[in-house]
Protein backbone atom coordinates (compact mmCIF):
# COMPACT_ATOMS: atom_id res chain seq x y z
CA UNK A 1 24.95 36.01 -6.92
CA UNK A 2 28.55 36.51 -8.12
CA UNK A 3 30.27 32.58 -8.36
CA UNK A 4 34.15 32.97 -9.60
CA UNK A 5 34.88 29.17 -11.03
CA UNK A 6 38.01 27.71 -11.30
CA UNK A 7 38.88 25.75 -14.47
CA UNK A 8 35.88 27.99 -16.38
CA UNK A 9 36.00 25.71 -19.39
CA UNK A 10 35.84 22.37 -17.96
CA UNK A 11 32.29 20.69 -18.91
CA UNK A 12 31.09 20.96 -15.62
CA UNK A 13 32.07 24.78 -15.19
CA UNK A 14 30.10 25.56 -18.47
CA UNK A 15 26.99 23.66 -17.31
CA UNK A 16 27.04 25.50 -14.09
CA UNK A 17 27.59 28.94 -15.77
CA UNK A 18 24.57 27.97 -18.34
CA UNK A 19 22.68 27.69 -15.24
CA UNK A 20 23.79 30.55 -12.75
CA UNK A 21 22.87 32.82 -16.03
CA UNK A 22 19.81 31.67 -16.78
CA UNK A 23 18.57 32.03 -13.44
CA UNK A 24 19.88 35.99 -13.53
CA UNK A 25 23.29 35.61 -11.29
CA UNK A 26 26.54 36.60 -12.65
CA UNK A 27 29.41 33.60 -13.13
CA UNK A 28 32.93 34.42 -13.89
CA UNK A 29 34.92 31.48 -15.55
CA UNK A 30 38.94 31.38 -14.58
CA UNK A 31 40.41 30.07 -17.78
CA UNK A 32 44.33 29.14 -18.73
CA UNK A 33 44.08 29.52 -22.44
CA UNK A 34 42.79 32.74 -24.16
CA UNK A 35 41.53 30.73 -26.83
CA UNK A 36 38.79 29.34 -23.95
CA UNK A 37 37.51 32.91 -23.61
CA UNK A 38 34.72 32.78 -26.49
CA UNK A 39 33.59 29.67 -25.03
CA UNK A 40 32.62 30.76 -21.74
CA UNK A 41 31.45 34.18 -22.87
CA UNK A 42 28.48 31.82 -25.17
CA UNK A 43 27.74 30.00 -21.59
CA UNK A 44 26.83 33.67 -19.82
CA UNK A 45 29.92 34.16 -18.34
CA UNK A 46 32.66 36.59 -17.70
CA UNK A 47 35.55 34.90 -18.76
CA UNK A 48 39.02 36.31 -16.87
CA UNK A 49 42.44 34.53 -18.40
CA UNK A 50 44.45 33.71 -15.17
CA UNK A 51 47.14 30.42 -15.04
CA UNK A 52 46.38 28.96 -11.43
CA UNK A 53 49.56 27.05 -11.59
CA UNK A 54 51.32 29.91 -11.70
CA UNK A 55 49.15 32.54 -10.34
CA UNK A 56 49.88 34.60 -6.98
CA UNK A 57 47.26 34.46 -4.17
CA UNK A 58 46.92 38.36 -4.62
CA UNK A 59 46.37 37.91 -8.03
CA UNK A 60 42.94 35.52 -7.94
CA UNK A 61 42.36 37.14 -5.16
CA UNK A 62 41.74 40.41 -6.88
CA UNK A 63 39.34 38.10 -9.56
CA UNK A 64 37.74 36.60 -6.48
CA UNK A 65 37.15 40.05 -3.97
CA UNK A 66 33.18 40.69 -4.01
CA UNK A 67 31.96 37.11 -5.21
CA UNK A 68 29.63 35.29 -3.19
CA UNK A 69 30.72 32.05 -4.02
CA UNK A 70 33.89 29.89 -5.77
CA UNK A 71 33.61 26.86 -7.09
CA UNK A 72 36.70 24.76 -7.83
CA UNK A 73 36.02 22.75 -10.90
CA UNK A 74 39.65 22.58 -12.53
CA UNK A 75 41.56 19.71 -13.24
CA UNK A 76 44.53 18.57 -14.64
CA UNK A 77 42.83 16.72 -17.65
CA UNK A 78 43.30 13.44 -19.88
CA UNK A 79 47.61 13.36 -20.96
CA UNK A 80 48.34 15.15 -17.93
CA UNK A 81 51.18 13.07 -15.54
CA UNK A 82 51.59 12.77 -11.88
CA UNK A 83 52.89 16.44 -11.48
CA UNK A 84 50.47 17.76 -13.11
CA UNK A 85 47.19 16.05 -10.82
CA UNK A 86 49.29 17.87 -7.90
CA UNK A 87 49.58 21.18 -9.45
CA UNK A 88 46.34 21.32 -10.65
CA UNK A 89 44.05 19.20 -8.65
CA UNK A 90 46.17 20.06 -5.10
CA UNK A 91 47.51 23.22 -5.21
CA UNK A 92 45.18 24.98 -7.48
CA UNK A 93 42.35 24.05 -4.96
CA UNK A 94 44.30 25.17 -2.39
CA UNK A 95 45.60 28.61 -4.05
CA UNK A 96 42.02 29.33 -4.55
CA UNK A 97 40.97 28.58 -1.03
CA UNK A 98 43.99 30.88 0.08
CA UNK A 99 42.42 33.76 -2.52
CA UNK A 100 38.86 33.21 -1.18
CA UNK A 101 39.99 33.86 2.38
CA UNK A 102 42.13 36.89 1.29
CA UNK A 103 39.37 37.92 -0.21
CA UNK A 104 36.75 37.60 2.31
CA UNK A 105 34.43 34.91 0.90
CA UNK A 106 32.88 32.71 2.65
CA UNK A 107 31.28 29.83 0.14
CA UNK A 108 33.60 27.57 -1.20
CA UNK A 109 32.55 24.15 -3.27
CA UNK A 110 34.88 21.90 -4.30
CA UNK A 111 34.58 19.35 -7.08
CA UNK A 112 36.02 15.98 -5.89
CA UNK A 113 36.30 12.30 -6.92
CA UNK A 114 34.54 9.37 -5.70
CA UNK A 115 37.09 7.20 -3.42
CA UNK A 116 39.28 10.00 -2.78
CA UNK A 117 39.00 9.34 0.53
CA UNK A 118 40.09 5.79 0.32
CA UNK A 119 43.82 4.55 -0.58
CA UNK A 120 44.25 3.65 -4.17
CA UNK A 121 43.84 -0.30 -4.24
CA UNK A 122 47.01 -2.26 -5.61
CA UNK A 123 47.81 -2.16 -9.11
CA UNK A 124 45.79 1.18 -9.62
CA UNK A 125 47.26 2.93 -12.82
CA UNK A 126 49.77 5.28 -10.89
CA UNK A 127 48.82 8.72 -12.73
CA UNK A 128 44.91 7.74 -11.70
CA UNK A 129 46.38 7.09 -7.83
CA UNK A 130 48.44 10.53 -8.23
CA UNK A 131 44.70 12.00 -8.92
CA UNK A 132 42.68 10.43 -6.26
CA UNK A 133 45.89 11.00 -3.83
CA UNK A 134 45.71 14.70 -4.77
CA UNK A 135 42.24 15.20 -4.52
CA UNK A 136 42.42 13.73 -1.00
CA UNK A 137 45.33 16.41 -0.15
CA UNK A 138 42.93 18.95 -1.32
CA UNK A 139 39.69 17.90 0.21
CA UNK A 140 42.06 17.42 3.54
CA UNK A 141 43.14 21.17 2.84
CA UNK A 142 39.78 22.78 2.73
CA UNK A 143 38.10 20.83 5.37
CA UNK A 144 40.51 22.47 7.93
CA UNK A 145 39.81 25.96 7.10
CA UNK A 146 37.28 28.23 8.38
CA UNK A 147 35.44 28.52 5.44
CA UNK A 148 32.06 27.21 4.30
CA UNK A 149 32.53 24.68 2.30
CA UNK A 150 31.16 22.04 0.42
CA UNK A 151 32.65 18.72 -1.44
CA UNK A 152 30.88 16.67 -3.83
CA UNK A 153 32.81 13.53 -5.29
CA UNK A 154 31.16 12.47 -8.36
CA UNK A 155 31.63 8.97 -9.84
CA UNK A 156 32.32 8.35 -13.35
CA UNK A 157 31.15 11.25 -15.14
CA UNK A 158 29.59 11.05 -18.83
CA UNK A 159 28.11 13.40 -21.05
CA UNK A 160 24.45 11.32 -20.99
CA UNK A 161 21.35 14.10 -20.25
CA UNK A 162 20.38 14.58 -16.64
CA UNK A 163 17.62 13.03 -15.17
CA UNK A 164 17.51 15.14 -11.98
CA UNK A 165 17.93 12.25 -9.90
CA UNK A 166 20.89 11.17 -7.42
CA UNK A 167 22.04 9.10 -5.08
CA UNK A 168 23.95 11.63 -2.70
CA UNK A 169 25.50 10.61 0.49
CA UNK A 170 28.68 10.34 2.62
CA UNK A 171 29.34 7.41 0.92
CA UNK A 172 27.48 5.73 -2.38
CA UNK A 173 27.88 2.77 -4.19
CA UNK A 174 29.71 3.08 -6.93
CA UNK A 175 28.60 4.34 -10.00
CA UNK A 176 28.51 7.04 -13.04
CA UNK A 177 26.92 10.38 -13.21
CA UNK A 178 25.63 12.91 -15.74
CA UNK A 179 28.04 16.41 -16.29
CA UNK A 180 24.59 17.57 -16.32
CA UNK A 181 22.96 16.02 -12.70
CA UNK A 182 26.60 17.42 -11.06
CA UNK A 183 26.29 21.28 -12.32
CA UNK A 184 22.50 20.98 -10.61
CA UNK A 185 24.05 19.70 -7.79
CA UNK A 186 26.13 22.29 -7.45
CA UNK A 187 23.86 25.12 -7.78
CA UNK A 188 21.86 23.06 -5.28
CA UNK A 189 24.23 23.57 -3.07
CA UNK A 190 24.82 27.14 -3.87
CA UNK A 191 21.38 28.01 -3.09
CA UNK A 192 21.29 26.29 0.37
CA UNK A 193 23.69 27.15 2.94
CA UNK A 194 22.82 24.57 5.28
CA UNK A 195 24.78 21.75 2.75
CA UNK A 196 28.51 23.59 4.09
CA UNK A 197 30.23 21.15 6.09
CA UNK A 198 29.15 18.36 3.69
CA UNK A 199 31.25 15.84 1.88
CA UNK A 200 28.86 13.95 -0.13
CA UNK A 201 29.33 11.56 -2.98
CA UNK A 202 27.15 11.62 -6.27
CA UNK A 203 26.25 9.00 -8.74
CA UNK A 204 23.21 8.49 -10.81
CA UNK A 205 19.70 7.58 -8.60
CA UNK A 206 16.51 7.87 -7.93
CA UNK A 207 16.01 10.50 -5.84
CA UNK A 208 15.75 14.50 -6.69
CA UNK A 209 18.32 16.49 -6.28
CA UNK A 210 17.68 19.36 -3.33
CA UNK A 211 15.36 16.84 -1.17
CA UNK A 212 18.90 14.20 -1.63
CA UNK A 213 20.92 17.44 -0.39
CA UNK A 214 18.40 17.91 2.36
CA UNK A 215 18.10 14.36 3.53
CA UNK A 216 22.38 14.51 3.36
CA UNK A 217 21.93 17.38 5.73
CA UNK A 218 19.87 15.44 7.83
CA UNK A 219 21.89 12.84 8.17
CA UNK A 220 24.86 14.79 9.40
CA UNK A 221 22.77 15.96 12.56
């Protein structure tokens, strides 16, 4: 399995590469800085240097033609301002999702926030409600296409081992999450078609990761 993901040196995007390598498939990490390259070669992956910000749609989706999967994993980062969560954690999600169907593939995840469905409550520091709002825009974006796609919104993420062990659902109570637990939720998902159409929140929990997916699935129907 070819995966293309965005924002290829993110701590999440290195995890899942670790993983999609080890297990034999091929991962390509999209990276903005050159310096990144090195970094995502060590985790098993291609790396390819492309700027998503500023990026055409033919241009990722000449990087993405042939994969069986993207992920969206990107993000604007800590120091970034308000324009920047809607470059990065809007439109970049959404160029990608325009590459993907140029390109003829199918599987798209998307890596979310917890709450970004919800309005940002009063007095919510106002780069932190540009990120939810953005996040919402780009969730929004990718539900209405025709692709098969899947969102999970992680809580608070830290860099604690995994356990394995989720709560996963439409909606959870509120919580943190390992980098770790998220990247095996994602190949989770990779592996199992029947989790497109899902939006499912993640946080730390008791319950293993692909029968959580499976019982999310169930829930749907």
């Amino acid at each position: 399995m070819r995966v293309v993901i965005a924002g290829g040196h993110g701590k999440i995007a290195l995890r899942l590469a670790r993983l999609l390598s080890a297990d034999g498939d091929q991962p390509v990490g999209l990276v903005r800085n050159p310096a990144h390259v090195a970094d995502v070669e060590a985790a098993g992956a291609e790396a390819v240097v492309l700027d998503l910000e500023n990026a055409s749609v033919d241009e990722v989706a000449a990087v993405v033609r042939g994969a069986d999967a993207v992920v969206f994993a990107a993000g604007a980062g800590p120091g970034s301002g308000a324009t920047r969560k809607d470059s990065v954690d809007r439109g970049a999600a959404a160029l990608l999702a325009d590459a993907a169907e140029a390109a003829g593939v199918d599987r798209y995840l998307m890596v979310s926030s917890i709450g970004a469905d919800k309005e940002p409550p009063e007095g919510t520091d106002p780069v932190f409600a540009a990120y939810l709002r953005a996040k919402k825009a780009a969730d929004d974006d990718l539900r209405a296409r025709d692709l098969a796609w899947t969102i999970i919104r992680p809580g608070a993420l830290t860099d604690e081992q995994g356990t394995g062990r989720v709560a996963l659902d439409v909606e959870v109570e509120r919580g943190s999450v390992s980098r770790d637990d998220v990247a095996e939720v994602l190949l989770a998902a990779l592996r199992r078609p029947f989790t497109a159409g899902l939006t499912l929140e993640l946080v730390s929990g008791t319950v293993p990761i692909v029968p959580a997916l499976t019982d999310a699935a169930g829930d749907r129907d």
